[in-house]
PDB file of N, CA and C in Angstrom:
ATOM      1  N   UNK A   1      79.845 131.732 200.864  1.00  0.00           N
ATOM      2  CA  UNK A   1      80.307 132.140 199.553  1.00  0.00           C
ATOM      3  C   UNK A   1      80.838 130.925 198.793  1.00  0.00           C
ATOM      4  N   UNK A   2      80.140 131.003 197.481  1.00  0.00           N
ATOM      5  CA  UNK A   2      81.029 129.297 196.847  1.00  0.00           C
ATOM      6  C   UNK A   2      82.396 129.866 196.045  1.00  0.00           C
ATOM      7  N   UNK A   3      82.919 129.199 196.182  1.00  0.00           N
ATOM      8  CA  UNK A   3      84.326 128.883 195.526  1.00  0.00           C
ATOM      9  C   UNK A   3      83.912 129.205 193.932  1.00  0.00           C
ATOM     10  N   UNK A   4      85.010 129.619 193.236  1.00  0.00           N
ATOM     11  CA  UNK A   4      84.724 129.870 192.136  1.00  0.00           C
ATOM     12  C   UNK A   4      86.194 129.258 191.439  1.00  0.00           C
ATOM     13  N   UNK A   5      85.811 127.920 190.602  1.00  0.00           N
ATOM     14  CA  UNK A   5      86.818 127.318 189.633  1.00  0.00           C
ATOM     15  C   UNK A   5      86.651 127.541 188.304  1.00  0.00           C
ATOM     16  N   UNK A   6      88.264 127.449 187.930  1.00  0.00           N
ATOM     17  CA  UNK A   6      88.653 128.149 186.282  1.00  0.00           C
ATOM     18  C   UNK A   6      89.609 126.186 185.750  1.00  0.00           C
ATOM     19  N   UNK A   7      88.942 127.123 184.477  1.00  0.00           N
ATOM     20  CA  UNK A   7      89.513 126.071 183.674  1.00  0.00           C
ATOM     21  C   UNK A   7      91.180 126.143 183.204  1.00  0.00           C
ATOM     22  N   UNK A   8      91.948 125.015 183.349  1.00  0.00           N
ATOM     23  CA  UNK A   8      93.222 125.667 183.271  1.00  0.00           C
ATOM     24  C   UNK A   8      93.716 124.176 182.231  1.00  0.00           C
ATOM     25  N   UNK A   9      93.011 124.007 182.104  1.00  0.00           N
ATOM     26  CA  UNK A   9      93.316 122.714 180.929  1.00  0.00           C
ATOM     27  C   UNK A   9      92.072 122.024 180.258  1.00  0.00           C
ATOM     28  N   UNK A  10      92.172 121.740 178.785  1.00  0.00           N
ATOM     29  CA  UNK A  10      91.156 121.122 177.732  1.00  0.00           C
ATOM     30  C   UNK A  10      91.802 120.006 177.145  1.00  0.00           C
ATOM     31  N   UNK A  11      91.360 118.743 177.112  1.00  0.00           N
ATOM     32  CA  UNK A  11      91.663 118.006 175.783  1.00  0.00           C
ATOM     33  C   UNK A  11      90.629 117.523 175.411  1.00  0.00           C
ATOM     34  N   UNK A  12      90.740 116.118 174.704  1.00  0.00           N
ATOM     35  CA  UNK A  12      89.883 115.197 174.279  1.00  0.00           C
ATOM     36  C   UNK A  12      89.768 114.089 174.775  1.00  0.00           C
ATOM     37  N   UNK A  13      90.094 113.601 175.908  1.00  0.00           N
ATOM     38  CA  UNK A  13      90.655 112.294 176.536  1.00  0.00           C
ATOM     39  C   UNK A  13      89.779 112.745 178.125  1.00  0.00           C
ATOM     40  N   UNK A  14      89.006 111.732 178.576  1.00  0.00           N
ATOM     41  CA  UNK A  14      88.854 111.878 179.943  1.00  0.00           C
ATOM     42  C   UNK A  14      90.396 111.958 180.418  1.00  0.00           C
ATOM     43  N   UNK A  15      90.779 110.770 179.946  1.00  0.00           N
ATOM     44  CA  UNK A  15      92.058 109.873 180.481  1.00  0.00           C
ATOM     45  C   UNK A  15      93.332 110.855 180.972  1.00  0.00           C
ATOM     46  N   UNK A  16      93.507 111.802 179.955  1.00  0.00           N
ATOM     47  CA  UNK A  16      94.622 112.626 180.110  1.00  0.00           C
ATOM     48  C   UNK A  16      94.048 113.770 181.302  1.00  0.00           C
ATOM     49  N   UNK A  17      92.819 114.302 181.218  1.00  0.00           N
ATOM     50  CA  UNK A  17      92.156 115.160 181.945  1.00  0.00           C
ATOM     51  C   UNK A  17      92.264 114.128 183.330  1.00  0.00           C
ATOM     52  N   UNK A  18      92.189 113.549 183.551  1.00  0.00           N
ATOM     53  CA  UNK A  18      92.473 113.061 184.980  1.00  0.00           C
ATOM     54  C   UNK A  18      93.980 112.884 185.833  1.00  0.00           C
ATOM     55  N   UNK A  19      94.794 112.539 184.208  1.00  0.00           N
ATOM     56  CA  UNK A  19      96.137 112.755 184.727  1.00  0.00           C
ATOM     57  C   UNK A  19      96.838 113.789 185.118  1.00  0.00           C
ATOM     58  N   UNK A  20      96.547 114.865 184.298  1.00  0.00           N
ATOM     59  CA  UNK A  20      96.197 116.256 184.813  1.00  0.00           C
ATOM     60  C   UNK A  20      96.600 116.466 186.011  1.00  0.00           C
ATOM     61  N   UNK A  21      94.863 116.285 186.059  1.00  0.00           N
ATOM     62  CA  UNK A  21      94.434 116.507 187.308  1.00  0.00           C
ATOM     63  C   UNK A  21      95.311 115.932 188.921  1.00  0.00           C
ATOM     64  N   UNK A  22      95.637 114.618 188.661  1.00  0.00           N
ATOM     65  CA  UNK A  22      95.859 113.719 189.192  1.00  0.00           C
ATOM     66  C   UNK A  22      97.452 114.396 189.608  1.00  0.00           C
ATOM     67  N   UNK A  23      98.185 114.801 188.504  1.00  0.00           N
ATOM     68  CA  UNK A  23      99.714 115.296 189.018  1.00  0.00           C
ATOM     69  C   UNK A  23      99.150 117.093 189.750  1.00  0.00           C
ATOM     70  N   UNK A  24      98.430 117.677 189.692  1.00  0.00           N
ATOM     71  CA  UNK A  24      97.993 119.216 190.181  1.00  0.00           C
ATOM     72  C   UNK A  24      97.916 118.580 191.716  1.00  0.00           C
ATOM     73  N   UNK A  25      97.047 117.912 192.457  1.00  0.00           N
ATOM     74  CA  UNK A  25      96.991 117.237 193.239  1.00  0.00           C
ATOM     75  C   UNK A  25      97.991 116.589 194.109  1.00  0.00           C
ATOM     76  N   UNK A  26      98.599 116.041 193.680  1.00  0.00           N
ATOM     77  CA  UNK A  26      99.835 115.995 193.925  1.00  0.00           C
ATOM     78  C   UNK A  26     100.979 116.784 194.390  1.00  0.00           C
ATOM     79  N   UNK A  27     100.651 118.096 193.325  1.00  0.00           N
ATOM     80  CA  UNK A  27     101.643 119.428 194.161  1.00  0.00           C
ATOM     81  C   UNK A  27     100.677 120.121 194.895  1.00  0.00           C
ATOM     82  N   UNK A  28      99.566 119.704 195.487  1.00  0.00           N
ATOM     83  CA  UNK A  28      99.182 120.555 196.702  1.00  0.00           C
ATOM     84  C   UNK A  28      98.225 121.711 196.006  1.00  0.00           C
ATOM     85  N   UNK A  29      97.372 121.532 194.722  1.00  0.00           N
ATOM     86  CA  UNK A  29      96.301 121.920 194.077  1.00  0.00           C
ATOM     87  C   UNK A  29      95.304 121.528 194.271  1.00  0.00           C
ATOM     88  N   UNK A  30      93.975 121.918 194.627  1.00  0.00           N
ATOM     89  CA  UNK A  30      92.558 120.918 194.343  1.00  0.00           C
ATOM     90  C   UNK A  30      92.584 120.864 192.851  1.00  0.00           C
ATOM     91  N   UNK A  31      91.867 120.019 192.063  1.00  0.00           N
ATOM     92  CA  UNK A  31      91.531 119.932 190.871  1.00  0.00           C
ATOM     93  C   UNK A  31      90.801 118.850 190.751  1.00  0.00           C
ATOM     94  N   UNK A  32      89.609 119.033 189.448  1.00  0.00           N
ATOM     95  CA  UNK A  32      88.543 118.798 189.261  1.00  0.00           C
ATOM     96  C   UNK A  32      88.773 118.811 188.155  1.00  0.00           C
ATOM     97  N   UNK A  33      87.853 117.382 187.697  1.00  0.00           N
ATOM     98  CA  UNK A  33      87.680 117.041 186.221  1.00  0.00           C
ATOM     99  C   UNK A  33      86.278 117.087 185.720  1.00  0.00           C
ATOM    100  N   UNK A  34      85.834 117.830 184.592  1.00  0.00           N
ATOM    101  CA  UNK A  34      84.776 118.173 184.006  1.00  0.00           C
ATOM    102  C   UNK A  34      84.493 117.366 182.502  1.00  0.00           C
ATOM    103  N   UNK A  35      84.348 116.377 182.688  1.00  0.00           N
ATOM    104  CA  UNK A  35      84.184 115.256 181.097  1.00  0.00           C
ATOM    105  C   UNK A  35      82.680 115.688 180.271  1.00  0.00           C
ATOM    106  N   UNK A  36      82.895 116.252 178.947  1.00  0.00           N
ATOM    107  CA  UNK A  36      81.939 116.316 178.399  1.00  0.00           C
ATOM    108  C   UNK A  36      82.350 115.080 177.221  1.00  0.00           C
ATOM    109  N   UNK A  37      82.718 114.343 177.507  1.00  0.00           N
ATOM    110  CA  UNK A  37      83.065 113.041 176.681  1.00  0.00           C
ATOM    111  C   UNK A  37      81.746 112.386 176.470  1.00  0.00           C
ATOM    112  N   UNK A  38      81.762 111.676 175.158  1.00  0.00           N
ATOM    113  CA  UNK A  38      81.039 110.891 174.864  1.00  0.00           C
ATOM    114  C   UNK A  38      81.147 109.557 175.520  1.00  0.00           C
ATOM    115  N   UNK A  39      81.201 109.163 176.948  1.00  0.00           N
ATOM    116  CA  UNK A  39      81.317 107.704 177.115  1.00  0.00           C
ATOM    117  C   UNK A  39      80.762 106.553 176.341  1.00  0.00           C
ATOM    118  N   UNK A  40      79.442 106.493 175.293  1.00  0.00           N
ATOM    119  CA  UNK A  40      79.378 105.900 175.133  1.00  0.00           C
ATOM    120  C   UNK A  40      79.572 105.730 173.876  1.00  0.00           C
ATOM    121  N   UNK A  41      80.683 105.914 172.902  1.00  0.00           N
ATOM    122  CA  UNK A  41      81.521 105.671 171.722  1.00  0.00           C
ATOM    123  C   UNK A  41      83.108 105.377 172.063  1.00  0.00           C
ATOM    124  N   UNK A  42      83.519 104.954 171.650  1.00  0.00           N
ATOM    125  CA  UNK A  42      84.707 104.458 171.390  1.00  0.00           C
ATOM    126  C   UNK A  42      85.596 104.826 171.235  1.00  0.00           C
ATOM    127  N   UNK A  43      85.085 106.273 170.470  1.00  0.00           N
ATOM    128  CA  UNK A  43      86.328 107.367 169.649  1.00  0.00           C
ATOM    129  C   UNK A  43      85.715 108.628 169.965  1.00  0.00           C
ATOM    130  N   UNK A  44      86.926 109.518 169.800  1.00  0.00           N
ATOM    131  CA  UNK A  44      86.529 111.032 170.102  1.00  0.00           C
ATOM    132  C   UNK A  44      86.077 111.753 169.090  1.00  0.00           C
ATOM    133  N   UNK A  45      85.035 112.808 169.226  1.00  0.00           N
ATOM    134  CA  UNK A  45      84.268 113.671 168.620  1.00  0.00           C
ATOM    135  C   UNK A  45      85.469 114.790 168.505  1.00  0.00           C
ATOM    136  N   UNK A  46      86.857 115.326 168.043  1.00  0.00           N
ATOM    137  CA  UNK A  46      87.397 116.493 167.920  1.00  0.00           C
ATOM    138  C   UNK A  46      87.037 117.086 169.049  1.00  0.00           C
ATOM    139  N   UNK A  47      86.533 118.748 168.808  1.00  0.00           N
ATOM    140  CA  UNK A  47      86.134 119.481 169.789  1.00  0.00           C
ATOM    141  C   UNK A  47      84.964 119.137 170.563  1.00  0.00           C
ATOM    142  N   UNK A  48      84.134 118.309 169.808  1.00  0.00           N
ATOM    143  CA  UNK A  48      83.364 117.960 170.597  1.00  0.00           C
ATOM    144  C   UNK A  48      83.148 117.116 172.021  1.00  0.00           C
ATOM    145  N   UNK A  49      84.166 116.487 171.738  1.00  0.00           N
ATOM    146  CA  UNK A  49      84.292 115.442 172.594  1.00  0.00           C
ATOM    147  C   UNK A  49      85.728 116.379 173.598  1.00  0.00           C
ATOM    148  N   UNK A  50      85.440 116.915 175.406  1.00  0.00           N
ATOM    149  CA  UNK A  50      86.108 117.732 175.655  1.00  0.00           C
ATOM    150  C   UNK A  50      85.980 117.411 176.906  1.00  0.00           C
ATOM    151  N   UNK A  51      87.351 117.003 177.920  1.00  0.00           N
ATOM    152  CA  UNK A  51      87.203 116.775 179.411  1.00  0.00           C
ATOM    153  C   UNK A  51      88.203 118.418 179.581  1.00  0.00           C
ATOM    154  N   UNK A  52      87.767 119.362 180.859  1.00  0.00           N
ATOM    155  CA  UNK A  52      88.343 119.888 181.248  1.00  0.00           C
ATOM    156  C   UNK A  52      88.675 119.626 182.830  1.00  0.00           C
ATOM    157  N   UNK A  53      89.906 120.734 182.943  1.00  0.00           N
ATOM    158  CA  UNK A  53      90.795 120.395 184.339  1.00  0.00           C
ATOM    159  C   UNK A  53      90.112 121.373 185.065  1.00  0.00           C
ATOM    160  N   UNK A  54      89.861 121.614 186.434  1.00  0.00           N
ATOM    161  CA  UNK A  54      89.296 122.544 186.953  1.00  0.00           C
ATOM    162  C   UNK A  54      90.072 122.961 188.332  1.00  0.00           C
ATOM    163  N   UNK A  55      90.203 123.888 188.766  1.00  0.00           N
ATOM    164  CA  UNK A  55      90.984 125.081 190.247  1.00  0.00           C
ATOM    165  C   UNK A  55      90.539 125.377 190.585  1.00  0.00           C
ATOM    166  N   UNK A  56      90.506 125.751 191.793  1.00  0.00           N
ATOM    167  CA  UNK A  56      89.687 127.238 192.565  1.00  0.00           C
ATOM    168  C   UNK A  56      90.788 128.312 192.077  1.00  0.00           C
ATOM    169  N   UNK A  57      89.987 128.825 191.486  1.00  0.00           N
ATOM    170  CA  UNK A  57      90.451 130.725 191.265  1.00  0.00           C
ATOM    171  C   UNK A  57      91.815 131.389 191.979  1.00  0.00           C
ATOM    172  N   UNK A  58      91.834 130.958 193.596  1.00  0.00           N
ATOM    173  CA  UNK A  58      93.260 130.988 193.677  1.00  0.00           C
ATOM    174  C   UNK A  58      93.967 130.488 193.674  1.00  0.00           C
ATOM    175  N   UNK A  59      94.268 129.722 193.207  1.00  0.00           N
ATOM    176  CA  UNK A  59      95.446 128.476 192.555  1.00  0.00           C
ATOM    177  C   UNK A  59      95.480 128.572 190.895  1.00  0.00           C
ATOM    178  N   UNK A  60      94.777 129.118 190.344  1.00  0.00           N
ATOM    179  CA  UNK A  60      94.956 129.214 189.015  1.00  0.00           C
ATOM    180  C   UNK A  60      96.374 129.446 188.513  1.00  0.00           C
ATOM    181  N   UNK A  61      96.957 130.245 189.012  1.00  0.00           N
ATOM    182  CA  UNK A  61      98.083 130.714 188.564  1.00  0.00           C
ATOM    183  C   UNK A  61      99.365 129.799 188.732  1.00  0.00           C
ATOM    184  N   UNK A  62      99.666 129.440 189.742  1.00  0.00           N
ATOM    185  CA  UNK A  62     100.136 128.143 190.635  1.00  0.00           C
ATOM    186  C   UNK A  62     100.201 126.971 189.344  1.00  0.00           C
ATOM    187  N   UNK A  63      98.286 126.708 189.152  1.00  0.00           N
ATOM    188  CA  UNK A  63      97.981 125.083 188.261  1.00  0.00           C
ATOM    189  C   UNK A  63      99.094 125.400 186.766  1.00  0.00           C
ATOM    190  N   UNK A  64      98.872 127.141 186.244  1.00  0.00           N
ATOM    191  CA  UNK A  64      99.526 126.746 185.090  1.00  0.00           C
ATOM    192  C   UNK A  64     100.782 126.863 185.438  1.00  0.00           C
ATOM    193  N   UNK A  65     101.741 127.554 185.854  1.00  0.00           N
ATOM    194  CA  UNK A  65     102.925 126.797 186.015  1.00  0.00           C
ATOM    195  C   UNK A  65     103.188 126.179 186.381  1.00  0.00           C
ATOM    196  N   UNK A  66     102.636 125.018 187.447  1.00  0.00           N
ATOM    197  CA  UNK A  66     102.804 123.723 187.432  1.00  0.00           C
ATOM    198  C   UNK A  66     102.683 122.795 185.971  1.00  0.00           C
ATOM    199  N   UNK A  67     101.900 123.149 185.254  1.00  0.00           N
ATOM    200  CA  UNK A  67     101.934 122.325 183.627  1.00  0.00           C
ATOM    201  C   UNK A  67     102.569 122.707 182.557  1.00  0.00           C
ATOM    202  N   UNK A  68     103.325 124.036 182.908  1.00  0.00           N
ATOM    203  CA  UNK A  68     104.313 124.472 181.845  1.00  0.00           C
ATOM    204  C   UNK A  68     105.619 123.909 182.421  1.00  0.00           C
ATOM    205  N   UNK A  69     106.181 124.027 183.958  1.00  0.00           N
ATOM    206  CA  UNK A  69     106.741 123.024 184.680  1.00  0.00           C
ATOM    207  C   UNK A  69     107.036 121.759 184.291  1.00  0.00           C
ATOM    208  N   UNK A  70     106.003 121.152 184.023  1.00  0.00           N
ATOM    209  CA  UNK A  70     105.855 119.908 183.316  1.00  0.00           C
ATOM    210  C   UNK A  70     105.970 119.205 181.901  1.00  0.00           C
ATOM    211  N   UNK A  71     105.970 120.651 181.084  1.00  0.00           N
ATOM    212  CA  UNK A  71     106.212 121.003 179.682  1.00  0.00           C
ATOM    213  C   UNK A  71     105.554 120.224 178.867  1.00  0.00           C
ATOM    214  N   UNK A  72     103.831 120.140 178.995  1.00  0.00           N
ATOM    215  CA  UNK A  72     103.328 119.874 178.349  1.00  0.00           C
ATOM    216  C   UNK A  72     103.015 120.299 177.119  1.00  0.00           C
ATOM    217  N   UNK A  73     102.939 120.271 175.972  1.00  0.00           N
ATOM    218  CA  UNK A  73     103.258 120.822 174.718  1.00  0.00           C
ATOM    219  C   UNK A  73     101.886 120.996 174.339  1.00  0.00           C
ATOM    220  N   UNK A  74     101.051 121.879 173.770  1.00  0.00           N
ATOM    221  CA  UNK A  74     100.178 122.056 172.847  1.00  0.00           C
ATOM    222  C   UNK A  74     100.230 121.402 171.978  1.00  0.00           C
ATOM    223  N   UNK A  75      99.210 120.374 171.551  1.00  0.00           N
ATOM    224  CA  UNK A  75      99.278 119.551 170.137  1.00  0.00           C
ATOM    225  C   UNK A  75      98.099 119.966 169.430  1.00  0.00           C
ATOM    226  N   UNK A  76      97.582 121.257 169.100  1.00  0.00           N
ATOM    227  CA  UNK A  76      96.656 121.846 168.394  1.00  0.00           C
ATOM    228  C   UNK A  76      96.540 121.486 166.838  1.00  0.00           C
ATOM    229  N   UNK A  77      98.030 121.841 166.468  1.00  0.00           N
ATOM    230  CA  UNK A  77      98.286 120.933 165.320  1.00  0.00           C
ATOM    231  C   UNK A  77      97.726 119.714 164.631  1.00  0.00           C
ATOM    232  N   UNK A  78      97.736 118.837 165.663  1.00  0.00           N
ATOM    233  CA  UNK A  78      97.473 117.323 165.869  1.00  0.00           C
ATOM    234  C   UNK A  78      95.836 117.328 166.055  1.00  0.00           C
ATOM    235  N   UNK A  79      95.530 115.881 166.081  1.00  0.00           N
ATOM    236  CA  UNK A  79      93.805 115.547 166.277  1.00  0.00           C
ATOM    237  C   UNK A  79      93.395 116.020 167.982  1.00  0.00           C
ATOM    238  N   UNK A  80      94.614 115.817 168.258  1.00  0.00           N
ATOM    239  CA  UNK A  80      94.454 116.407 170.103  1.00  0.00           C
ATOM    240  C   UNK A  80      93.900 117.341 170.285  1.00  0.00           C
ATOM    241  N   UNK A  81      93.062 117.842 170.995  1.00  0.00           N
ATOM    242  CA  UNK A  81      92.810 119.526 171.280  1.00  0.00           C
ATOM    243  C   UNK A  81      93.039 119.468 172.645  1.00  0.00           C
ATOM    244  N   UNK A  82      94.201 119.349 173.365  1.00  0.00           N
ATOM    245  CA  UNK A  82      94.920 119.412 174.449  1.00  0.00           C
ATOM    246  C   UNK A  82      95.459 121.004 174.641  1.00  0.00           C
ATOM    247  N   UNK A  83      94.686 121.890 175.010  1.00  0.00           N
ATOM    248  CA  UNK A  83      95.437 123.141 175.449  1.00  0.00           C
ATOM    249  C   UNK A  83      95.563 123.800 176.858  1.00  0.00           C
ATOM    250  N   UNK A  84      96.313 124.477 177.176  1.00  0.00           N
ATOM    251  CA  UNK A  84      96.229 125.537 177.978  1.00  0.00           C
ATOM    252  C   UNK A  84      95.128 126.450 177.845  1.00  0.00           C
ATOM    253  N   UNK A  85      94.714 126.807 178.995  1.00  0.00           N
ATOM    254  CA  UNK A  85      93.599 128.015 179.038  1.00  0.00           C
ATOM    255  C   UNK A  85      94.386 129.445 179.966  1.00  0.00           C
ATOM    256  N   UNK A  86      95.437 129.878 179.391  1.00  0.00           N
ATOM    257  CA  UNK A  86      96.219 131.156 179.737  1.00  0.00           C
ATOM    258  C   UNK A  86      95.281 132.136 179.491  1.00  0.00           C
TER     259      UNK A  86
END
């Protein structure tokens, strides 16, 4: 049976999508980074340009309060499209 992973974080940044990732890991999460980034430009495409964080299904719940934990802020507002996937 394969594992089935959820998305529990979006931005625009490989960079941040790995850091993410990188602190989930850390508290004893698998996580997986999914870059639909343009590597080869310079600058980000808005929505287009989109690395997500990835879980196995049972840890989902766990990953987001670990990043509200962390009090990462929604900057939707902003050029960021850094969100939560609640």
């Amino acid at each position: 049976m394969q594992q089935q992973w959820e998305v529990c974080y979006t931005t625009n940044t490989e960079v941040n999508a790995r850091l993410i990732a990188g602190h989930l890991q850390a508290q004893g999460i698998p996580a997986q980074v999914l870059s639909q980034v343009d590597s080869m430009r310079a600058f980000t495409l808005g929505s287009l340009a989109i690395a997500k964080v990835l879980v196995p299904q049972e840890y989902y719940t766990q990953a987001i309060e670990c990043l509200i934990d962390m009090e990462i802020e929604d900057e939707s507002d902003n050029t960021d499209t850094d969100t939560f996937d609640v």
